[in-house]
C-alpha atoms as a PDB file:
ATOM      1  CA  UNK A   1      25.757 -15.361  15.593  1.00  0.00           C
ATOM      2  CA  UNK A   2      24.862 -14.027  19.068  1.00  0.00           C
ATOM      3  CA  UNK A   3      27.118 -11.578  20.908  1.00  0.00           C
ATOM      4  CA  UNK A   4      27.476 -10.464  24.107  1.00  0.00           C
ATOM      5  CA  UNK A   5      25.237  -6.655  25.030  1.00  0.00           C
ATOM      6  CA  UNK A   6      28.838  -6.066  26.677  1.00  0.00           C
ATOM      7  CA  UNK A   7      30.389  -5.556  23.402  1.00  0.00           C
ATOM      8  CA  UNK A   8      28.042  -5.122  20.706  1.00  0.00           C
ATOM      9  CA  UNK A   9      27.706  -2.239  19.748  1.00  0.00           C
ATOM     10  CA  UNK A  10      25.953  -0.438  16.629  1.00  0.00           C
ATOM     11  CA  UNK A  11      29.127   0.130  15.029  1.00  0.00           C
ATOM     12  CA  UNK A  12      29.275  -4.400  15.174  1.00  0.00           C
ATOM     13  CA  UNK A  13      25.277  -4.292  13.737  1.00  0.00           C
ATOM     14  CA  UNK A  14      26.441  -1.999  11.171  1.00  0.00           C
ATOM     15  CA  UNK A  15      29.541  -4.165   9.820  1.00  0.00           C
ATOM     16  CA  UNK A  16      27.333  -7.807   9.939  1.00  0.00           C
ATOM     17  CA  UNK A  17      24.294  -6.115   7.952  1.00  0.00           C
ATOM     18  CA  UNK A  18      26.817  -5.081   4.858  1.00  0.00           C
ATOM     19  CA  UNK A  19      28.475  -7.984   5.657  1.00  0.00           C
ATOM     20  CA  UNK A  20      25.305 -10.062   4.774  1.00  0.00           C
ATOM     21  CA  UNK A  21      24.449  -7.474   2.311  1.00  0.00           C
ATOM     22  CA  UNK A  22      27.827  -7.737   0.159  1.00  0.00           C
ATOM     23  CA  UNK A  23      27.888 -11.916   0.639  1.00  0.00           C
ATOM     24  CA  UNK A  24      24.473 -12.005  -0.679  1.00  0.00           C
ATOM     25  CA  UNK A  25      22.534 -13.641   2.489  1.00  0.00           C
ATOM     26  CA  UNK A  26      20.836 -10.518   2.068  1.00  0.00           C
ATOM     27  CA  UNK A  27      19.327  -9.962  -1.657  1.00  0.00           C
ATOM     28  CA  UNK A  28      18.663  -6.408  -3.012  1.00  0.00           C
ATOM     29  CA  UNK A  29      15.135  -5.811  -2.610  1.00  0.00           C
ATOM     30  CA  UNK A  30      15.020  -8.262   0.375  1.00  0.00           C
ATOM     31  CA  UNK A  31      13.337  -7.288   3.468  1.00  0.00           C
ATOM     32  CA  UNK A  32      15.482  -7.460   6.676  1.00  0.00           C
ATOM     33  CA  UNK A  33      13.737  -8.599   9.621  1.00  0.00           C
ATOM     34  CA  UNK A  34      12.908  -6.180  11.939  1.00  0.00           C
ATOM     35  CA  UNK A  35      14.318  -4.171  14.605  1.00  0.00           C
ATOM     36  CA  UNK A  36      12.903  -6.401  17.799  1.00  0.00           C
ATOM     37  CA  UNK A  37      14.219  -9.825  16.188  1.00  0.00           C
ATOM     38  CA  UNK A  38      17.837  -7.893  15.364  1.00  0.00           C
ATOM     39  CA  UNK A  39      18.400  -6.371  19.162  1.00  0.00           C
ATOM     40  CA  UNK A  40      17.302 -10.477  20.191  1.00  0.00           C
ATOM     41  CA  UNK A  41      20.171 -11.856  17.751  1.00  0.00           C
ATOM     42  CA  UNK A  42      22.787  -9.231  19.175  1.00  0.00           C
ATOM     43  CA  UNK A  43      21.559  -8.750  22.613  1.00  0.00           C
ATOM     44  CA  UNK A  44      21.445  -5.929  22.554  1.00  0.00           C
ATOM     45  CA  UNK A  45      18.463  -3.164  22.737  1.00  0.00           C
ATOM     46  CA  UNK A  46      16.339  -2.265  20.175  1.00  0.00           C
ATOM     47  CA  UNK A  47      17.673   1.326  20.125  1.00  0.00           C
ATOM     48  CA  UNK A  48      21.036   0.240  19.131  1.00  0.00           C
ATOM     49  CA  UNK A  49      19.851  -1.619  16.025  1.00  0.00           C
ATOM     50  CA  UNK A  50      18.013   1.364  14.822  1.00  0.00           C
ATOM     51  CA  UNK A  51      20.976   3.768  15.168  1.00  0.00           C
ATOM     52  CA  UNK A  52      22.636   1.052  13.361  1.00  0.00           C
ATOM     53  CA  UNK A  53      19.628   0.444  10.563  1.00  0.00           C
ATOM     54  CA  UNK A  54      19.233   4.663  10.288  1.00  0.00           C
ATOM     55  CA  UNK A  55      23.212   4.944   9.739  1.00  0.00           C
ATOM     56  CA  UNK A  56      22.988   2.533   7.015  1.00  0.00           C
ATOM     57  CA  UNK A  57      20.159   3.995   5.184  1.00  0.00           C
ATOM     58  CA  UNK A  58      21.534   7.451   5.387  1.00  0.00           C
ATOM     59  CA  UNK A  59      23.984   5.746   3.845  1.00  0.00           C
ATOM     60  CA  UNK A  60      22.535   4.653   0.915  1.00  0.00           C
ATOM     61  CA  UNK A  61      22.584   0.851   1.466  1.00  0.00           C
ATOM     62  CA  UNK A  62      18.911   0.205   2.838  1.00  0.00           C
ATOM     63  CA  UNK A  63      15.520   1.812   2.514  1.00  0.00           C
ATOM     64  CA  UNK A  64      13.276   2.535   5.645  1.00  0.00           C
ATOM     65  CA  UNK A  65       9.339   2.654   5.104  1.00  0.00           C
ATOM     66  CA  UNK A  66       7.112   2.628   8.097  1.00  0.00           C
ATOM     67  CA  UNK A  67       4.786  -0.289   8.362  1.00  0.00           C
ATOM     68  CA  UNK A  68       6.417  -1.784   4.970  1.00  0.00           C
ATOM     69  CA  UNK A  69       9.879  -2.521   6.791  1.00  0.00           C
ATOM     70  CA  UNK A  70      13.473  -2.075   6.341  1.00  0.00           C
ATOM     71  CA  UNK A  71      14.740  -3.665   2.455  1.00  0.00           C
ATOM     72  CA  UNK A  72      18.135  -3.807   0.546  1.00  0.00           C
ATOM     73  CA  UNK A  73      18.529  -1.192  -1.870  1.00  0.00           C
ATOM     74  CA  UNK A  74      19.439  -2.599  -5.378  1.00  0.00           C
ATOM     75  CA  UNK A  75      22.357  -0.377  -5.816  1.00  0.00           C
ATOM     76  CA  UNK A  76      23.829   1.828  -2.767  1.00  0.00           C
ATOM     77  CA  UNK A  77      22.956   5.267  -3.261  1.00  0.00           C
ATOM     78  CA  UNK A  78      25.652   7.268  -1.673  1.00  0.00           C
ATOM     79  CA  UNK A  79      24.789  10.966  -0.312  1.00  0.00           C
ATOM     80  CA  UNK A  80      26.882  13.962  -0.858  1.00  0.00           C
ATOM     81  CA  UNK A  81      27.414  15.768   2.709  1.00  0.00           C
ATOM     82  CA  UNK A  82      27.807  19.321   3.062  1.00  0.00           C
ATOM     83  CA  UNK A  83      28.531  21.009   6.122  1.00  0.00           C
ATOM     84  CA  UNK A  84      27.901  25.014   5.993  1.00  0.00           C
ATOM     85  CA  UNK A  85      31.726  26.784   7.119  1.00  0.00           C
ATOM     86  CA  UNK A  86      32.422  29.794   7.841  1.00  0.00           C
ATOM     87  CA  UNK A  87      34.612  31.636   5.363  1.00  0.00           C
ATOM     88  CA  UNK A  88      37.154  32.546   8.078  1.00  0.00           C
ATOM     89  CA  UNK A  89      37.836  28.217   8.370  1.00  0.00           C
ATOM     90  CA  UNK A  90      37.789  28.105   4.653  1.00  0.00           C
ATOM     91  CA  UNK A  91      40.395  30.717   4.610  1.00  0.00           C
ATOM     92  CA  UNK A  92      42.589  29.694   7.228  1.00  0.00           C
ATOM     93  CA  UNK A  93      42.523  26.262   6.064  1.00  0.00           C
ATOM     94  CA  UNK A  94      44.332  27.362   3.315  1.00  0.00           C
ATOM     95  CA  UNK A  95      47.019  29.100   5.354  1.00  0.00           C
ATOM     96  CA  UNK A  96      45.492  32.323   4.423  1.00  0.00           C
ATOM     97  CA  UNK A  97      44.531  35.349   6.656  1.00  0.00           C
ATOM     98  CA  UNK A  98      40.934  36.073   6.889  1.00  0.00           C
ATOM     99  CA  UNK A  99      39.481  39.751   6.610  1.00  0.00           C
ATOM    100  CA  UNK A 100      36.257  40.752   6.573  1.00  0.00           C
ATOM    101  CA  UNK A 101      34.606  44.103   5.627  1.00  0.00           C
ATOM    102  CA  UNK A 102      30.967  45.069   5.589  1.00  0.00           C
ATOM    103  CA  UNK A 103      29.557  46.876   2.295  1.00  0.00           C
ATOM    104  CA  UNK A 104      26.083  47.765   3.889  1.00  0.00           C
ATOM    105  CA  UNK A 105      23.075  46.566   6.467  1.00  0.00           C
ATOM    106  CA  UNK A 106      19.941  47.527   5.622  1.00  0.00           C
ATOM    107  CA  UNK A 107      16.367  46.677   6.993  1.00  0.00           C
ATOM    108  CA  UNK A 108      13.638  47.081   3.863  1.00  0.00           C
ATOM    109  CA  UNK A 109      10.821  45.385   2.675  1.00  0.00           C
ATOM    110  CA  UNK A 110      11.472  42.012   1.089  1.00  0.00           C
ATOM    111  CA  UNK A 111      11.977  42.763  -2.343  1.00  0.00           C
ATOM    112  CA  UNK A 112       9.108  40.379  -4.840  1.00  0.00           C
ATOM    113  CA  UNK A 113      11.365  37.821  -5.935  1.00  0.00           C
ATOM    114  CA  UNK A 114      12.234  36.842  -2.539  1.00  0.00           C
ATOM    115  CA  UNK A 115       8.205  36.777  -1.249  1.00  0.00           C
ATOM    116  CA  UNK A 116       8.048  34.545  -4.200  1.00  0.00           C
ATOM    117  CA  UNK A 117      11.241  32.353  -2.881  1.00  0.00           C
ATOM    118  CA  UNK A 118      10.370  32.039   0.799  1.00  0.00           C
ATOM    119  CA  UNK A 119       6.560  32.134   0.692  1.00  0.00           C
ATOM    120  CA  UNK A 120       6.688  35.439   2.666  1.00  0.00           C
ATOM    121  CA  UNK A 121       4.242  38.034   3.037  1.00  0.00           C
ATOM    122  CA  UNK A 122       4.033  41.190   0.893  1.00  0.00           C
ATOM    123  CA  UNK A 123       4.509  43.396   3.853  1.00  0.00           C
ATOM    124  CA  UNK A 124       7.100  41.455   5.532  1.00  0.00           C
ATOM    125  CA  UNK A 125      10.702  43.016   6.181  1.00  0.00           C
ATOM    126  CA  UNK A 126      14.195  41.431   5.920  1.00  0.00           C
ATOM    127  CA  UNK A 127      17.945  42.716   6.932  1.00  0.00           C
ATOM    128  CA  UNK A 128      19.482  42.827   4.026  1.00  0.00           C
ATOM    129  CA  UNK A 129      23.275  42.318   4.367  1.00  0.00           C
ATOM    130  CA  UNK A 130      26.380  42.897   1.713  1.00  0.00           C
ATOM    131  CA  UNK A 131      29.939  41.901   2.629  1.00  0.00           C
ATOM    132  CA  UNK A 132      33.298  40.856   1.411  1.00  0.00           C
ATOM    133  CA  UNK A 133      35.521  38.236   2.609  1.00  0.00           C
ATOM    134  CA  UNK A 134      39.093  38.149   1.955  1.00  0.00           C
ATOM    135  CA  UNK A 135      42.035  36.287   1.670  1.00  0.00           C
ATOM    136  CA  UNK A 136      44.623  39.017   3.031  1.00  0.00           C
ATOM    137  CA  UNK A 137      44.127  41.838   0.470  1.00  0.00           C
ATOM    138  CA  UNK A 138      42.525  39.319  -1.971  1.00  0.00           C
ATOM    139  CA  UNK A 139      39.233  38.776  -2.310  1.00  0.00           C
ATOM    140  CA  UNK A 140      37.934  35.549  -1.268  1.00  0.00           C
ATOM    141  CA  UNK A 141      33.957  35.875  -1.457  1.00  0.00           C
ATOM    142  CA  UNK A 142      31.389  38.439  -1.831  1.00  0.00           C
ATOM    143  CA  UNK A 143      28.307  37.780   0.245  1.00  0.00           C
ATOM    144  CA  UNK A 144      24.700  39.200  -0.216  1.00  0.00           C
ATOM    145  CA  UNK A 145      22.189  37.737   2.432  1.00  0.00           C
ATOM    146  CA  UNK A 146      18.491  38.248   3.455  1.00  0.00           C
ATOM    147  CA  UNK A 147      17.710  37.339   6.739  1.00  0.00           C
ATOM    148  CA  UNK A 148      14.268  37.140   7.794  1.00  0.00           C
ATOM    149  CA  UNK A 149      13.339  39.578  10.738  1.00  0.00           C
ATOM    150  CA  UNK A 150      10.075  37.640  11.578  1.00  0.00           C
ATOM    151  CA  UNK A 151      12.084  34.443  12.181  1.00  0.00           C
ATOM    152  CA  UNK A 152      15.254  36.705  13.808  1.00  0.00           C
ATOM    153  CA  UNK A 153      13.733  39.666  15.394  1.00  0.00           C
ATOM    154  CA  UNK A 154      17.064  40.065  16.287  1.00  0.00           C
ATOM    155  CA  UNK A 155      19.143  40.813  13.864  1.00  0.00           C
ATOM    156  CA  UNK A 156      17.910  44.110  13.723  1.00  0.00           C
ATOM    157  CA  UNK A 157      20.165  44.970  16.851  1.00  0.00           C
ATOM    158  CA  UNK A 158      23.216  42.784  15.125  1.00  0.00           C
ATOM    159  CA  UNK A 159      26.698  44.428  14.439  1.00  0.00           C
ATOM    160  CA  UNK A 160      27.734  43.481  10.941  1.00  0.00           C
ATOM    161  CA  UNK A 161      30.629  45.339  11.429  1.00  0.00           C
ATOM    162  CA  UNK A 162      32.657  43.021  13.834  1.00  0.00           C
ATOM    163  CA  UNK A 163      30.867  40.019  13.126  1.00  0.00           C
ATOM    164  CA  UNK A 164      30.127  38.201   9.416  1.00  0.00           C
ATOM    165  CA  UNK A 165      26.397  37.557   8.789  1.00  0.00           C
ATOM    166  CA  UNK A 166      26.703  33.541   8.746  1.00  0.00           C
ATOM    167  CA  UNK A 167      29.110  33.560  11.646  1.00  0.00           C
ATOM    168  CA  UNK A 168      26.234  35.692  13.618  1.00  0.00           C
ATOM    169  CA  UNK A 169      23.405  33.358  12.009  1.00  0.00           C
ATOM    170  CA  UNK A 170      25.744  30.476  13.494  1.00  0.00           C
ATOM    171  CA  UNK A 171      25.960  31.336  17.004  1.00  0.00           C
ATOM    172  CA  UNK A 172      22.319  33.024  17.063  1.00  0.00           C
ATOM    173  CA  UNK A 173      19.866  30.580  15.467  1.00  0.00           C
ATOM    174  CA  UNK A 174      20.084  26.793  14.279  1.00  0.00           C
ATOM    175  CA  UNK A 175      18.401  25.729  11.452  1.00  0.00           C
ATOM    176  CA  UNK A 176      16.526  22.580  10.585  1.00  0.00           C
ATOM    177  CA  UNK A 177      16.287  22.648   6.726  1.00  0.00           C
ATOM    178  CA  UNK A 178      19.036  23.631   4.394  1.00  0.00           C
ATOM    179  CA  UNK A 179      18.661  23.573   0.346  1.00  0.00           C
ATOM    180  CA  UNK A 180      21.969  24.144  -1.403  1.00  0.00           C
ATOM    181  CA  UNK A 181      22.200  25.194  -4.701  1.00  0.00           C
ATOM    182  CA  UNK A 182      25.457  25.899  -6.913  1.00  0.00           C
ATOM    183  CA  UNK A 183      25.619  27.423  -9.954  1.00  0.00           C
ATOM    184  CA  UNK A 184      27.760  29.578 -12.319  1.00  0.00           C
ATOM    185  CA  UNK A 185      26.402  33.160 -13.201  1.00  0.00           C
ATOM    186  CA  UNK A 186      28.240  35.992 -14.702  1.00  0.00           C
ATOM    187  CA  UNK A 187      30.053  39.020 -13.044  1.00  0.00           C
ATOM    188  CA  UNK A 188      27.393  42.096 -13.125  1.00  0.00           C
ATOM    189  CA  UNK A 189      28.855  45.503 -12.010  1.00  0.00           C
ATOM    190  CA  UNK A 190      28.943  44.846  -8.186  1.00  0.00           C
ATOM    191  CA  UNK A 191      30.182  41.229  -8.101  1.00  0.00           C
ATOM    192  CA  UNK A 192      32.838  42.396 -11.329  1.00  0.00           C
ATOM    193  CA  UNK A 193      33.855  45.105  -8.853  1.00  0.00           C
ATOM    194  CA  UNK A 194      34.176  43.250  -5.584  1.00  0.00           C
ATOM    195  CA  UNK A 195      36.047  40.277  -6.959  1.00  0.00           C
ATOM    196  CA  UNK A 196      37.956  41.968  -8.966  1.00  0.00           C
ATOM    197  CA  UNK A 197      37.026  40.288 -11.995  1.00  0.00           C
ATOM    198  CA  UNK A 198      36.163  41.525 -15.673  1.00  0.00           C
ATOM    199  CA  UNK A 199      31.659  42.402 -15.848  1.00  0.00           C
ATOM    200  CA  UNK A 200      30.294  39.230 -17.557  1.00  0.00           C
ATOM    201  CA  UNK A 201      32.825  37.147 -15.851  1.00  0.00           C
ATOM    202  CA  UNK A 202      31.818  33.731 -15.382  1.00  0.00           C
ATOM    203  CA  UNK A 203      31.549  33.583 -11.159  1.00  0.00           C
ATOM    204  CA  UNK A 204      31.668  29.940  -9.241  1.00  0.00           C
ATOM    205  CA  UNK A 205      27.932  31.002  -7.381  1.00  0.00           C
ATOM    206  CA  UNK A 206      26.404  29.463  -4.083  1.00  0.00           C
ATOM    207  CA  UNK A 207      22.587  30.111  -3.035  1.00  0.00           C
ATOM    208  CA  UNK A 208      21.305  28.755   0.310  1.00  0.00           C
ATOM    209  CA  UNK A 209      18.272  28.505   2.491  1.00  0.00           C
ATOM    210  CA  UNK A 210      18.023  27.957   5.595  1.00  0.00           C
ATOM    211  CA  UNK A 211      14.724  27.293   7.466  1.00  0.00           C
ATOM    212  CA  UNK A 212      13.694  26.634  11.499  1.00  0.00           C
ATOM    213  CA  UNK A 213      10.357  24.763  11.836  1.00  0.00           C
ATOM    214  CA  UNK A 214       9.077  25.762   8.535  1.00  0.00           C
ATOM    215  CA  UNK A 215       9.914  28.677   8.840  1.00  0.00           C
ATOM    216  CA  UNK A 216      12.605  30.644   6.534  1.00  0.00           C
ATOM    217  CA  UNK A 217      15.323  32.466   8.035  1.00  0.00           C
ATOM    218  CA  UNK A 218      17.814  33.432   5.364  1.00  0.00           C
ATOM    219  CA  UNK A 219      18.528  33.434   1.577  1.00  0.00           C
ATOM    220  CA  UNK A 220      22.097  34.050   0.942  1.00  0.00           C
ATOM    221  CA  UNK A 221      24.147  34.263  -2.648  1.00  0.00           C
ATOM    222  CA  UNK A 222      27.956  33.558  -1.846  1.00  0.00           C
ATOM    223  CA  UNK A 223      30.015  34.386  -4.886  1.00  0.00           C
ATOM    224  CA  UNK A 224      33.356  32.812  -4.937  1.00  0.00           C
ATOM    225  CA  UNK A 225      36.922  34.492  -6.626  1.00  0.00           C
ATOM    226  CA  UNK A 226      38.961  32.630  -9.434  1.00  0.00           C
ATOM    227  CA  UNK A 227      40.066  29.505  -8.125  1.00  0.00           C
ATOM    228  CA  UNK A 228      37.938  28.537  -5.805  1.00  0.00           C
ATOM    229  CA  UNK A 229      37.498  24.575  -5.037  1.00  0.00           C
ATOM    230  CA  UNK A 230      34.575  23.147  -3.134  1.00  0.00           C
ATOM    231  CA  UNK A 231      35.106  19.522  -2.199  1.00  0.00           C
ATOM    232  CA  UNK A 232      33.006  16.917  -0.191  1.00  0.00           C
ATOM    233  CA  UNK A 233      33.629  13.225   0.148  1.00  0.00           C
ATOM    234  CA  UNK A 234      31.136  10.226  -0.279  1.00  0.00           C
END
């Protein structure tokens, strides 16, 4: 079927391709033909079928290879998405009042184990940040972040006082690679202290880079009170 370039739009591509897809016109494993012979059937421009073929495989319903085509994935393989918030929405979004308090801001030298982490020099030097985030008077998250001084010269001027390291990071510097890790460690002395929470406690624990261009910008380790819920939607 041809429409109109007056009303199709990617969001149409996107609905006949998993329409084709879930009939079975379209076999897993199939190729689809390509973008050029699409934006003729629809016409429409070629740029609108490839939002509508990149949607779809971020999706998890098609497969992309250059020179080898677009093909039907055999099963859908839906993607987890994870934005990075700030503590003060998370809070709020409860119906909570946020607080913050910094613990300490330090410049020093990266410390071995990170080197090792972010491929950094032996010589290179990193803000290292501590904080708490509450929930009123109860604590909500304590935060212990490295940010790179190389990548942010600067941070070394920032006010961790007023402002929470990832809100700073957020209006400072973007980021083009994230990794996201979650995990569940146990309370030492600090974390036991700052949550409140008995030493050897198991802690709800967050670690995440962030990179810009290849290069790294900040290791962080959010651990989370009793309670906490992280959700995300497929």
């Amino acid at each position: 079927m041809t429409q109109s370039n007056e009303t199709t739009s990617y969001r149409d591509i996107k609905e006949t391709v998993l329409a084709r897809i879930r009939s079975g016109e379209w076999q897993p494993d199939s190729l689809l033909p390509n973008e050029q012979d699409l934006a003729v059937e629809f016409s429409c421009t070629r740029t609108t079928v490839n939002r509508a073929m990149r949607e779809l495989a971020d999706e998890g319903f098609l497969e992309r290879r250059r020179k080898a085509g677009t093909r039907v994935l055999s099963a859908p393989q839906r993607q987890a998405r994870f934005t990075i918030p700030k503590v003060r929405d998370e809070v709020e979004a409860l119906g909570g009042i946020y607080r913050y308090a910094l613990v300490s801001s330090v410049a020093e030298r990266a410390p071995d184990w990170l080197c090792a982490r972010l491929a950094l020099k032996p010589d290179q030097h990193v803000m290292h940040v501590r904080c708490m985030h509450f929930n009123g008077n109860t604590p909500f998250q304590y935060e212990d972040r490295w940010i790179v001084i190389d990548s942010v010269p600067e941070v070394v001027n920032a006010d961790f006082a007023s402002i929470g390291p990832n809100e700073w990071l957020i209006q400072t510097v973007p980021f083009t690679n994230v990794e996201l890790s979650f995990l569940a460690s146990r309370a030492d002395d600090s974390v036991a202290a700052f949550l409140d929470l008995p030493i050897g406690e198991p802690v709800f624990t967050g670690e995440r880079i962030t990179w810009l261009e290849g290069e790294p910008v900040t290791f962080a380790k959010m651990y989370f009170a009793a309670g906490y819920r992280m959700t995300t939607q497929f």
